[in-house]
PDB file of N, CA and C in Angstrom:
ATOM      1  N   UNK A   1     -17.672  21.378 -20.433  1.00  0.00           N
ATOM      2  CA  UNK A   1     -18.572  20.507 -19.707  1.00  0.00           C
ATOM      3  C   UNK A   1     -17.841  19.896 -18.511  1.00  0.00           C
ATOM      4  N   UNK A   2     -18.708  19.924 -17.195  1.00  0.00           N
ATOM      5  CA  UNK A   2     -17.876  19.548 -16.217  1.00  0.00           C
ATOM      6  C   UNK A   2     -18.316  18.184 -15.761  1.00  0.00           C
ATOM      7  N   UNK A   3     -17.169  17.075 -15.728  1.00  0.00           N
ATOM      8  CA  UNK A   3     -17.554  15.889 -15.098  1.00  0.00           C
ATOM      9  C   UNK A   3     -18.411  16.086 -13.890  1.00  0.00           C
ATOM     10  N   UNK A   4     -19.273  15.235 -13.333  1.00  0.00           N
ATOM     11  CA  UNK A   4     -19.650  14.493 -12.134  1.00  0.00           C
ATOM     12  C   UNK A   4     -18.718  13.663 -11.637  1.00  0.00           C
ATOM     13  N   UNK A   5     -18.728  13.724 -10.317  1.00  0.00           N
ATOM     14  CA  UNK A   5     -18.179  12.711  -9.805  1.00  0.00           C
ATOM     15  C   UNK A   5     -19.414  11.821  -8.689  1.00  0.00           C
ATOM     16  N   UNK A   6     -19.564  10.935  -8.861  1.00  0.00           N
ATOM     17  CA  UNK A   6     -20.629   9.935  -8.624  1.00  0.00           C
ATOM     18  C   UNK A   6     -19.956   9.252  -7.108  1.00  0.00           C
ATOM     19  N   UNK A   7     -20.488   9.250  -5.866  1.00  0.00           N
ATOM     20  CA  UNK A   7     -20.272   8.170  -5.070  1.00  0.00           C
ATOM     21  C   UNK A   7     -20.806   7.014  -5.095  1.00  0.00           C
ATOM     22  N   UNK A   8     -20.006   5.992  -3.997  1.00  0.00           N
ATOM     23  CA  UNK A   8     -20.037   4.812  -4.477  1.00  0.00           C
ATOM     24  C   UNK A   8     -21.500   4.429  -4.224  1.00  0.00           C
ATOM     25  N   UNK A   9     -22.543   5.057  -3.275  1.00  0.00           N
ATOM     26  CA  UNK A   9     -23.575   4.907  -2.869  1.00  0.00           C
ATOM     27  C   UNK A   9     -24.826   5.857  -3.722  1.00  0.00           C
ATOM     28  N   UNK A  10     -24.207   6.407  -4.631  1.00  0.00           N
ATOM     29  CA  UNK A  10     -25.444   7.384  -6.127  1.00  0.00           C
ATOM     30  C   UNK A  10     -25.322   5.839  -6.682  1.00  0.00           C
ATOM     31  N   UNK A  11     -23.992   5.580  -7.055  1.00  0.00           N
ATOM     32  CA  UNK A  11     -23.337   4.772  -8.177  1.00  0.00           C
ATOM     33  C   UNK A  11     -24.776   3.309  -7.861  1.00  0.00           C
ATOM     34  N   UNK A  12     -24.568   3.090  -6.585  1.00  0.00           N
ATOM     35  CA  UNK A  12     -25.487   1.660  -5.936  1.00  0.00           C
ATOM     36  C   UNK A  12     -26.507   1.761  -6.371  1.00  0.00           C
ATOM     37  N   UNK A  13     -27.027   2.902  -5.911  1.00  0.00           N
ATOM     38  CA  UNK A  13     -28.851   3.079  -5.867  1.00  0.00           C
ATOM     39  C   UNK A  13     -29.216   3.639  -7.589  1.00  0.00           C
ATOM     40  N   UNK A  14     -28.287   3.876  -8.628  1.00  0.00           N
ATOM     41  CA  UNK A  14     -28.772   3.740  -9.552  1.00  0.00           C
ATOM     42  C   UNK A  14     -28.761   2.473 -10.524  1.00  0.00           C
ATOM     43  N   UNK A  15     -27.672   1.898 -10.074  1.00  0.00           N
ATOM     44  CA  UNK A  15     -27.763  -0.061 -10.489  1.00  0.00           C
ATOM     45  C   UNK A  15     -29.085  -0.183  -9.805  1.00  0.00           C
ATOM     46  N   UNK A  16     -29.179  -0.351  -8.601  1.00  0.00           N
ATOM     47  CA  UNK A  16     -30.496  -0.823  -8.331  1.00  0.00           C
ATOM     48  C   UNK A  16     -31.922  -0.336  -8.667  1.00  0.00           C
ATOM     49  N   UNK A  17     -31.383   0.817  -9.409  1.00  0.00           N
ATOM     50  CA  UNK A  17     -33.292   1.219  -9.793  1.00  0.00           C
ATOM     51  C   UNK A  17     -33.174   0.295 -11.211  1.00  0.00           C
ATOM     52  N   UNK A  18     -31.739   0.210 -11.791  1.00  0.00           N
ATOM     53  CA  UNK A  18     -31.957  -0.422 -12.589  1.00  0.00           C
ATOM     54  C   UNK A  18     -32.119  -1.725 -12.729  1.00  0.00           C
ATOM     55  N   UNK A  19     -31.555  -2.657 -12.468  1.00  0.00           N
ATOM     56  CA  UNK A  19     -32.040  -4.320 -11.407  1.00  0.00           C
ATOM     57  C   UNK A  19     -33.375  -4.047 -10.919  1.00  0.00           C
ATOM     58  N   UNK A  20     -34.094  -3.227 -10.475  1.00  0.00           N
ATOM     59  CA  UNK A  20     -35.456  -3.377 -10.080  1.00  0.00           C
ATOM     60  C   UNK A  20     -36.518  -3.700 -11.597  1.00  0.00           C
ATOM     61  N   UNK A  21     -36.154  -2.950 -12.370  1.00  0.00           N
ATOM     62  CA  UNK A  21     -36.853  -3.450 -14.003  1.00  0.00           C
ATOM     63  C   UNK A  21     -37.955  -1.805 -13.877  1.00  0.00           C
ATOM     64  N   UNK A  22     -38.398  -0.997 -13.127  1.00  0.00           N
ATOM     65  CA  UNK A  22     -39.327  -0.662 -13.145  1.00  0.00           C
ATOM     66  C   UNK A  22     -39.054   0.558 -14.184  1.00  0.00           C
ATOM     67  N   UNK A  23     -38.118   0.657 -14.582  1.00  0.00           N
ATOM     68  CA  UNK A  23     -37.999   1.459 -15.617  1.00  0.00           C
ATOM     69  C   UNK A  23     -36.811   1.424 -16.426  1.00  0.00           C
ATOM     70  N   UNK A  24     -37.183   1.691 -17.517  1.00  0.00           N
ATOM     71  CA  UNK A  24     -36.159   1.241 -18.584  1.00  0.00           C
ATOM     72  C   UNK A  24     -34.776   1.937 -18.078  1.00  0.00           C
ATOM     73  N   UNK A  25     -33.304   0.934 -18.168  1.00  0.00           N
ATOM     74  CA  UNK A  25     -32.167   1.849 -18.721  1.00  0.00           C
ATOM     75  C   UNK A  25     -32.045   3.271 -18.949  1.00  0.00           C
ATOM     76  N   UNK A  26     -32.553   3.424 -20.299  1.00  0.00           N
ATOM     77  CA  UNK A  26     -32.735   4.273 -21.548  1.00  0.00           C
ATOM     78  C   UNK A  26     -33.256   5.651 -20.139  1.00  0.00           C
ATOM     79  N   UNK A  27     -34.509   5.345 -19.955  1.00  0.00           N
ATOM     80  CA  UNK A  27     -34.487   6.267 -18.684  1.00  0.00           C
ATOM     81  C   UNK A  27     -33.845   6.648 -17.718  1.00  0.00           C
ATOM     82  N   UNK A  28     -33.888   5.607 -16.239  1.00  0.00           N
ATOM     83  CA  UNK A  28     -32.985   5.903 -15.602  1.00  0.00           C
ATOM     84  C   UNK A  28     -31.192   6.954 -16.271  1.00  0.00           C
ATOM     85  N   UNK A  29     -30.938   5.846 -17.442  1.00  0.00           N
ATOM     86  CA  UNK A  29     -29.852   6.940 -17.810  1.00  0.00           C
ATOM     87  C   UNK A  29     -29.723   8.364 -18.271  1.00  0.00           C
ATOM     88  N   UNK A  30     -30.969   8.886 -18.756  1.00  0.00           N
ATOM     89  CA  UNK A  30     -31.132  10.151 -19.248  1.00  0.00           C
ATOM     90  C   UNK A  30     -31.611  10.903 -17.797  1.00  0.00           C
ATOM     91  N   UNK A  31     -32.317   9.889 -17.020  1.00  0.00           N
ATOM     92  CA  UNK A  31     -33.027  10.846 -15.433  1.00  0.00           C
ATOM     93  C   UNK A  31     -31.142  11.597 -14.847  1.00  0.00           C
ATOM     94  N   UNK A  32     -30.130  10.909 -14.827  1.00  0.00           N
ATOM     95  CA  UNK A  32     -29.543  10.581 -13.805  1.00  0.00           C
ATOM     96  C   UNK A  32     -28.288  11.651 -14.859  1.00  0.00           C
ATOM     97  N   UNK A  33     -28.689  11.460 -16.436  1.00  0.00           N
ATOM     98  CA  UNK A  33     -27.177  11.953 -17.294  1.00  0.00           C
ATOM     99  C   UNK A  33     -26.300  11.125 -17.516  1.00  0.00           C
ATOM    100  N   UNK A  34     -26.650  10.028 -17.339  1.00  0.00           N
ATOM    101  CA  UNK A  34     -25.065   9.357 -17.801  1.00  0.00           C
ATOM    102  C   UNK A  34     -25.440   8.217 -18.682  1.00  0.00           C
ATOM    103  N   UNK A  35     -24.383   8.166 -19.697  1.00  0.00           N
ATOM    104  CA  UNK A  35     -24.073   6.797 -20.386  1.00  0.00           C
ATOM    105  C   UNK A  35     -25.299   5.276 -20.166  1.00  0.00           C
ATOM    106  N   UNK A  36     -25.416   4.687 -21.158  1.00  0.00           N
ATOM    107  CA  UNK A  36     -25.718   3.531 -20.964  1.00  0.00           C
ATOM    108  C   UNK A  36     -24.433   2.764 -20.452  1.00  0.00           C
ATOM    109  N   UNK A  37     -23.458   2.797 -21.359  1.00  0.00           N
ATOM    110  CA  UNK A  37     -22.090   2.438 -21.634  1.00  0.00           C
ATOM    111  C   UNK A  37     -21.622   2.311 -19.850  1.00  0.00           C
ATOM    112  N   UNK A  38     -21.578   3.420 -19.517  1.00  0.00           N
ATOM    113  CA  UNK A  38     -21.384   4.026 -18.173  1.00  0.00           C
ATOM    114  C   UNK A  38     -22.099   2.889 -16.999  1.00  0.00           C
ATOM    115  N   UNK A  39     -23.690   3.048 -17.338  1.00  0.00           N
ATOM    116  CA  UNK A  39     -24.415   2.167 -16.302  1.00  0.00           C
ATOM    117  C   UNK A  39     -24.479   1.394 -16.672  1.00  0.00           C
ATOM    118  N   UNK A  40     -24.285   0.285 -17.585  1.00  0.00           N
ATOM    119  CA  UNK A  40     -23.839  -1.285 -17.640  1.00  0.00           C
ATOM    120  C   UNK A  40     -22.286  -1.543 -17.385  1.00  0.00           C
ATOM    121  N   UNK A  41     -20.637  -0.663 -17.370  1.00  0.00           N
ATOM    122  CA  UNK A  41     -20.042  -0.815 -16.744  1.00  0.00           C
ATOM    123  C   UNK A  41     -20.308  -0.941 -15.020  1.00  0.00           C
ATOM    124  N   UNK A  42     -20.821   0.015 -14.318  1.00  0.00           N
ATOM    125  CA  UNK A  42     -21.758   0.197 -12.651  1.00  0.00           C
ATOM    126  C   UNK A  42     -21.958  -1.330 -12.661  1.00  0.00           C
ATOM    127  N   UNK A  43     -23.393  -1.404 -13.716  1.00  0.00           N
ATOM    128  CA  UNK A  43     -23.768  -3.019 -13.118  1.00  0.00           C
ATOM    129  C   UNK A  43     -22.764  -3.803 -13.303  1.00  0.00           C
ATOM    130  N   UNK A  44     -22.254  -4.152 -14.108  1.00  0.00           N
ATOM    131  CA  UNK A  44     -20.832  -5.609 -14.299  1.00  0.00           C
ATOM    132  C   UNK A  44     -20.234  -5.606 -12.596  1.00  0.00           C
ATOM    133  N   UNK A  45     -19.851  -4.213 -12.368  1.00  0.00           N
ATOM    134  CA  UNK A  45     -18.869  -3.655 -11.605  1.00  0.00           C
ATOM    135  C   UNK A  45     -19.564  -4.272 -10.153  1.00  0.00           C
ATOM    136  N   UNK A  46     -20.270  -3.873 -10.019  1.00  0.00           N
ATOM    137  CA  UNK A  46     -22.065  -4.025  -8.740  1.00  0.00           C
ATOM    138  C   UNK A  46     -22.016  -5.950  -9.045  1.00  0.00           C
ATOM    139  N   UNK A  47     -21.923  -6.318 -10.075  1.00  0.00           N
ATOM    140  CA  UNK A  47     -22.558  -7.575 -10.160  1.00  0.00           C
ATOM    141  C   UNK A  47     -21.595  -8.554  -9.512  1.00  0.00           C
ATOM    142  N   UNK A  48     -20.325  -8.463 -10.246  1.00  0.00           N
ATOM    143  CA  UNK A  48     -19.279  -9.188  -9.737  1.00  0.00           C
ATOM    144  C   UNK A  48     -18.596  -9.129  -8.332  1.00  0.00           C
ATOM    145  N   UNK A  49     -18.953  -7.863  -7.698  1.00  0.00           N
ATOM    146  CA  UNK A  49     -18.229  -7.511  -6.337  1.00  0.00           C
ATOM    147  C   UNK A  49     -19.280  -8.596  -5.770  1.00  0.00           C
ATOM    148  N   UNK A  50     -20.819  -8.043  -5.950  1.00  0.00           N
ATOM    149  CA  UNK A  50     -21.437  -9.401  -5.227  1.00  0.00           C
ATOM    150  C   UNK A  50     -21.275 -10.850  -5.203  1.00  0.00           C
ATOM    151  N   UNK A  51     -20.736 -11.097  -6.439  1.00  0.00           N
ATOM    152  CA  UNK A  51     -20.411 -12.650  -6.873  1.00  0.00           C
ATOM    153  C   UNK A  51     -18.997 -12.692  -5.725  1.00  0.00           C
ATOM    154  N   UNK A  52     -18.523 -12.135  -5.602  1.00  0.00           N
ATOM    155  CA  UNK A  52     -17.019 -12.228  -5.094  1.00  0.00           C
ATOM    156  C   UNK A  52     -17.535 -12.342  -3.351  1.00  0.00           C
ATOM    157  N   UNK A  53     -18.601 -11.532  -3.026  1.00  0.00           N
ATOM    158  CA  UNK A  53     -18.664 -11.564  -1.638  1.00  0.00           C
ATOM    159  C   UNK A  53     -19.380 -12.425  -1.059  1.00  0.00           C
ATOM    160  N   UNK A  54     -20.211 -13.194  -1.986  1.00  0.00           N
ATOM    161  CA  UNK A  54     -20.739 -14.356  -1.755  1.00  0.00           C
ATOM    162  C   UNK A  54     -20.146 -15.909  -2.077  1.00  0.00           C
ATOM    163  N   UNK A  55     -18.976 -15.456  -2.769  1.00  0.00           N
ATOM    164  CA  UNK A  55     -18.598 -17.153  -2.749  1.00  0.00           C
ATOM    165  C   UNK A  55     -17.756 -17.139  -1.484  1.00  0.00           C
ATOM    166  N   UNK A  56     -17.210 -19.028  -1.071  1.00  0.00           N
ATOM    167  CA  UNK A  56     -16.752 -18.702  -0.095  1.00  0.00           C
ATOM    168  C   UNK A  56     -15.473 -18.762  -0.419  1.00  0.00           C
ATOM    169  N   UNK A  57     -15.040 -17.316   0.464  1.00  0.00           N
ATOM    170  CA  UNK A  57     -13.698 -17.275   0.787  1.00  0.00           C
ATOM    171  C   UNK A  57     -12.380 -16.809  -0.407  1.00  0.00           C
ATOM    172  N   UNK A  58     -13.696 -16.880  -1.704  1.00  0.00           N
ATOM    173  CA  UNK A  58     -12.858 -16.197  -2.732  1.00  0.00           C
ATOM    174  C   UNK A  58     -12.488 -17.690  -4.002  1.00  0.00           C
ATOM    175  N   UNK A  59     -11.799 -17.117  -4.899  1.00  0.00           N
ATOM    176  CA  UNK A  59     -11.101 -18.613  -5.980  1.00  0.00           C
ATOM    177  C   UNK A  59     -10.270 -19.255  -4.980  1.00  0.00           C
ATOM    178  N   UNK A  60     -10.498 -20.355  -6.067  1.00  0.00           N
ATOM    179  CA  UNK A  60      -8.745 -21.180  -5.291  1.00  0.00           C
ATOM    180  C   UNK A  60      -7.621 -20.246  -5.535  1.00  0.00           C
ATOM    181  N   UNK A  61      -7.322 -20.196  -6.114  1.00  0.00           N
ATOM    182  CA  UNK A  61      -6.332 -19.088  -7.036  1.00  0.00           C
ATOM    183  C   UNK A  61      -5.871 -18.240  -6.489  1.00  0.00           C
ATOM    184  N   UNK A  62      -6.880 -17.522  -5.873  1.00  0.00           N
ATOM    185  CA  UNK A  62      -6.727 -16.375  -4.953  1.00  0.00           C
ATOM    186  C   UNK A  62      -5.905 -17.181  -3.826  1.00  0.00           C
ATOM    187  N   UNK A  63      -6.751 -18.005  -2.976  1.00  0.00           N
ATOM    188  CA  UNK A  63      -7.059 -18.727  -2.144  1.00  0.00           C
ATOM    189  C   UNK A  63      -4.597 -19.368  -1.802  1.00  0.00           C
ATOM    190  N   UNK A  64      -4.836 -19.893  -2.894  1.00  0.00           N
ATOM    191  CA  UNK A  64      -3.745 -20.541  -3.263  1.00  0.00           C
ATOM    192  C   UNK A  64      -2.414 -19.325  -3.267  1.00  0.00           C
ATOM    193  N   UNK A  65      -2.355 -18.531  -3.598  1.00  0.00           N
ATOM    194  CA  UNK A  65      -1.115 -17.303  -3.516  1.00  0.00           C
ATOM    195  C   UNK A  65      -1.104 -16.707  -2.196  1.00  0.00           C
ATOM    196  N   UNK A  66      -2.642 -16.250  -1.296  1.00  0.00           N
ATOM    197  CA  UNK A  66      -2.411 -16.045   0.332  1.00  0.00           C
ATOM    198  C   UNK A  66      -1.751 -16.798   0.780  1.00  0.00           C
ATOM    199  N   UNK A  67      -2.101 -17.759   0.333  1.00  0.00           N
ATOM    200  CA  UNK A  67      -0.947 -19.452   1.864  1.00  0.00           C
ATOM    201  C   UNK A  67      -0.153 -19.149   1.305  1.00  0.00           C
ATOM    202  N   UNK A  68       0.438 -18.982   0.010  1.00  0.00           N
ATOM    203  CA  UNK A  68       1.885 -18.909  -0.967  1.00  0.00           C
ATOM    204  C   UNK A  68       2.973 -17.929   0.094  1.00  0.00           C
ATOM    205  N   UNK A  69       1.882 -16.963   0.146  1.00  0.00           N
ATOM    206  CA  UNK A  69       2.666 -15.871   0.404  1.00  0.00           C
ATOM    207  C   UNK A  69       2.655 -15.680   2.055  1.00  0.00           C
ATOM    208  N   UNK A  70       2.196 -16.670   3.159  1.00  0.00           N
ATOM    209  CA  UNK A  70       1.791 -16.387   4.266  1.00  0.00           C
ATOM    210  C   UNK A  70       3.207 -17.624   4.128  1.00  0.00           C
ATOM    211  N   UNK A  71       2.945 -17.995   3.917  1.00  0.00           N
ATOM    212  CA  UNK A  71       4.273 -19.543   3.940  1.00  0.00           C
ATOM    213  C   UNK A  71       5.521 -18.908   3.694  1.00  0.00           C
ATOM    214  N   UNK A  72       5.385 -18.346   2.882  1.00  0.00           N
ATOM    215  CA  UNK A  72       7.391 -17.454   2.942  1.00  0.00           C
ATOM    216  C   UNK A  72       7.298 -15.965   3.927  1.00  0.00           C
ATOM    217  N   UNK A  73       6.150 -15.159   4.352  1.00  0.00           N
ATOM    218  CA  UNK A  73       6.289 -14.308   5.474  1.00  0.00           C
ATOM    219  C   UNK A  73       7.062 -15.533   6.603  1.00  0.00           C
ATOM    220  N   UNK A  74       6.062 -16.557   7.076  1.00  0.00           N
ATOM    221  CA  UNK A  74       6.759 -17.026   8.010  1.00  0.00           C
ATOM    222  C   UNK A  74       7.935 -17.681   7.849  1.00  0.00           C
ATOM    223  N   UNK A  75       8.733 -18.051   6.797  1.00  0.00           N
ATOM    224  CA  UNK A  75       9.895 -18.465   6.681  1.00  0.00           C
ATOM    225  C   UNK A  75      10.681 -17.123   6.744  1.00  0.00           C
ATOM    226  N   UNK A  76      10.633 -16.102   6.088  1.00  0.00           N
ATOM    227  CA  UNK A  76      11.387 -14.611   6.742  1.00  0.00           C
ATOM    228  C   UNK A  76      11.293 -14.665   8.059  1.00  0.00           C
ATOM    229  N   UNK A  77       9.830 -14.467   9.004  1.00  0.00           N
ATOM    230  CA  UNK A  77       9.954 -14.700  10.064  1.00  0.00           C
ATOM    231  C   UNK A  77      11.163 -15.314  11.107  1.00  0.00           C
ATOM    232  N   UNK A  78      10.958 -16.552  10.652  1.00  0.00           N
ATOM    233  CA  UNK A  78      11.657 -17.556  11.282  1.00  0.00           C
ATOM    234  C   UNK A  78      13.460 -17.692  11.399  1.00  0.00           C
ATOM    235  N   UNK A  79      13.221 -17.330  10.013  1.00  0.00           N
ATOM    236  CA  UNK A  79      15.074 -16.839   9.633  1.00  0.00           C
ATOM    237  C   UNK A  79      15.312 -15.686  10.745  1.00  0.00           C
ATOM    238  N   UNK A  80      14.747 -14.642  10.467  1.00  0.00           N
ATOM    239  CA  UNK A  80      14.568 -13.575  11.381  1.00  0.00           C
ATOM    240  C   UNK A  80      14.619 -13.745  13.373  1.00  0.00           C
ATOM    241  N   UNK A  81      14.107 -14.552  13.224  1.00  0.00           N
ATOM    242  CA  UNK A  81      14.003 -15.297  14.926  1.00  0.00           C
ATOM    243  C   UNK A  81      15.296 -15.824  15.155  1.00  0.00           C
ATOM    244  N   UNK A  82      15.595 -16.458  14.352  1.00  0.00           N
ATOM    245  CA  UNK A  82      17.103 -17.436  14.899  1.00  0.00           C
ATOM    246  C   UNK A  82      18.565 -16.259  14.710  1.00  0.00           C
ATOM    247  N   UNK A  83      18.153 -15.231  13.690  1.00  0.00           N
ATOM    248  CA  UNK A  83      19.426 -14.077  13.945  1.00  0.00           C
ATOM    249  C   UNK A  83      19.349 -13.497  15.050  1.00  0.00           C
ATOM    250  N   UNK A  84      18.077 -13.656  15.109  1.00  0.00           N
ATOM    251  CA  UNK A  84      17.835 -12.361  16.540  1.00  0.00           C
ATOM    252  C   UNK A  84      18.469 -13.635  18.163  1.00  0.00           C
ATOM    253  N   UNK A  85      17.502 -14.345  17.843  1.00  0.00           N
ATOM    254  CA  UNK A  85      18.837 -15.490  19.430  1.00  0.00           C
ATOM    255  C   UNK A  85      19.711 -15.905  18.793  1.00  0.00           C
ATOM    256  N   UNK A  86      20.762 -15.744  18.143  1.00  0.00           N
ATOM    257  CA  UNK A  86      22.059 -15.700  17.619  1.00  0.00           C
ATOM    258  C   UNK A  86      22.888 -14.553  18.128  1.00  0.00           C
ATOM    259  N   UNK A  87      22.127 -13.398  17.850  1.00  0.00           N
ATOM    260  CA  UNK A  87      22.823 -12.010  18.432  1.00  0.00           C
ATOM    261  C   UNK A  87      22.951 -12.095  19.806  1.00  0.00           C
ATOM    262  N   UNK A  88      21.584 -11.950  20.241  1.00  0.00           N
ATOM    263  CA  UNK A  88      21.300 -12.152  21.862  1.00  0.00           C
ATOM    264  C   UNK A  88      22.384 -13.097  22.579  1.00  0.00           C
ATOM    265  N   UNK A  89      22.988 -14.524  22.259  1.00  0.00           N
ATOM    266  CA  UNK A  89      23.800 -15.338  22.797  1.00  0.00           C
ATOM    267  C   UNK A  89      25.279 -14.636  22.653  1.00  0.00           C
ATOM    268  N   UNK A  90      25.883 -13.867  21.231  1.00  0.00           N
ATOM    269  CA  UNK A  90      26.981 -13.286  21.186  1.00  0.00           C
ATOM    270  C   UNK A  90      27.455 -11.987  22.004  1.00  0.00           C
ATOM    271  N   UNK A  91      25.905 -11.201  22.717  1.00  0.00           N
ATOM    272  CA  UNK A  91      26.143 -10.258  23.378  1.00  0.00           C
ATOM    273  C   UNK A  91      26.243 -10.394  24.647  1.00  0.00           C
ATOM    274  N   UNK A  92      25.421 -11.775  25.123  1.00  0.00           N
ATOM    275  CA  UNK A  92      25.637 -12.246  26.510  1.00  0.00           C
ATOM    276  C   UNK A  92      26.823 -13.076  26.964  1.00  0.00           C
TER     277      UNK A  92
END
């Protein structure tokens, strides 16, 4: 038996026939061949990306490790700047 491979845009439009209600799961999943198992992983998957693209800007959490990590790029940076006019003054 040979897998399918599903794009991300089959994958969409069959969450959404299913989110529409107009026909059972049980259907859609036998129309289409695949898993219930399968298309309630899709929806979780579909559900949460939306939750994620609608809050703003993401968790704190998230939110909190970008600056973390944007705060020590620019301290490399900066270290980085003062070797570099350090060199520059020893060669001139």
């Amino acid at each position: 038996m040979k897998l399918r491979k599903w794009s991300s845009e089959e994958k969409m439009a069959i969450v959404l026939e299913g989110l529409k209600g107009k026909k059972s799961v049980a259907e859609i999943c036998r129309e289409h061949q695949i898993s219930q198992a399968l298309y309630y992983r899709w929806r979780d998957r579909f559900l949460e990306a939306g939750q994620k693209g609608l809050s703003n800007g993401g968790s704190e959490d998230e939110t909190k490790a970008l600056q973390t990590q944007i705060e020590k790029l620019e301290k490399i940076i900066g270290r980085q700047t003062i070797a570099i006019e350090a060199l520059k003054k020893l060669k001139s």
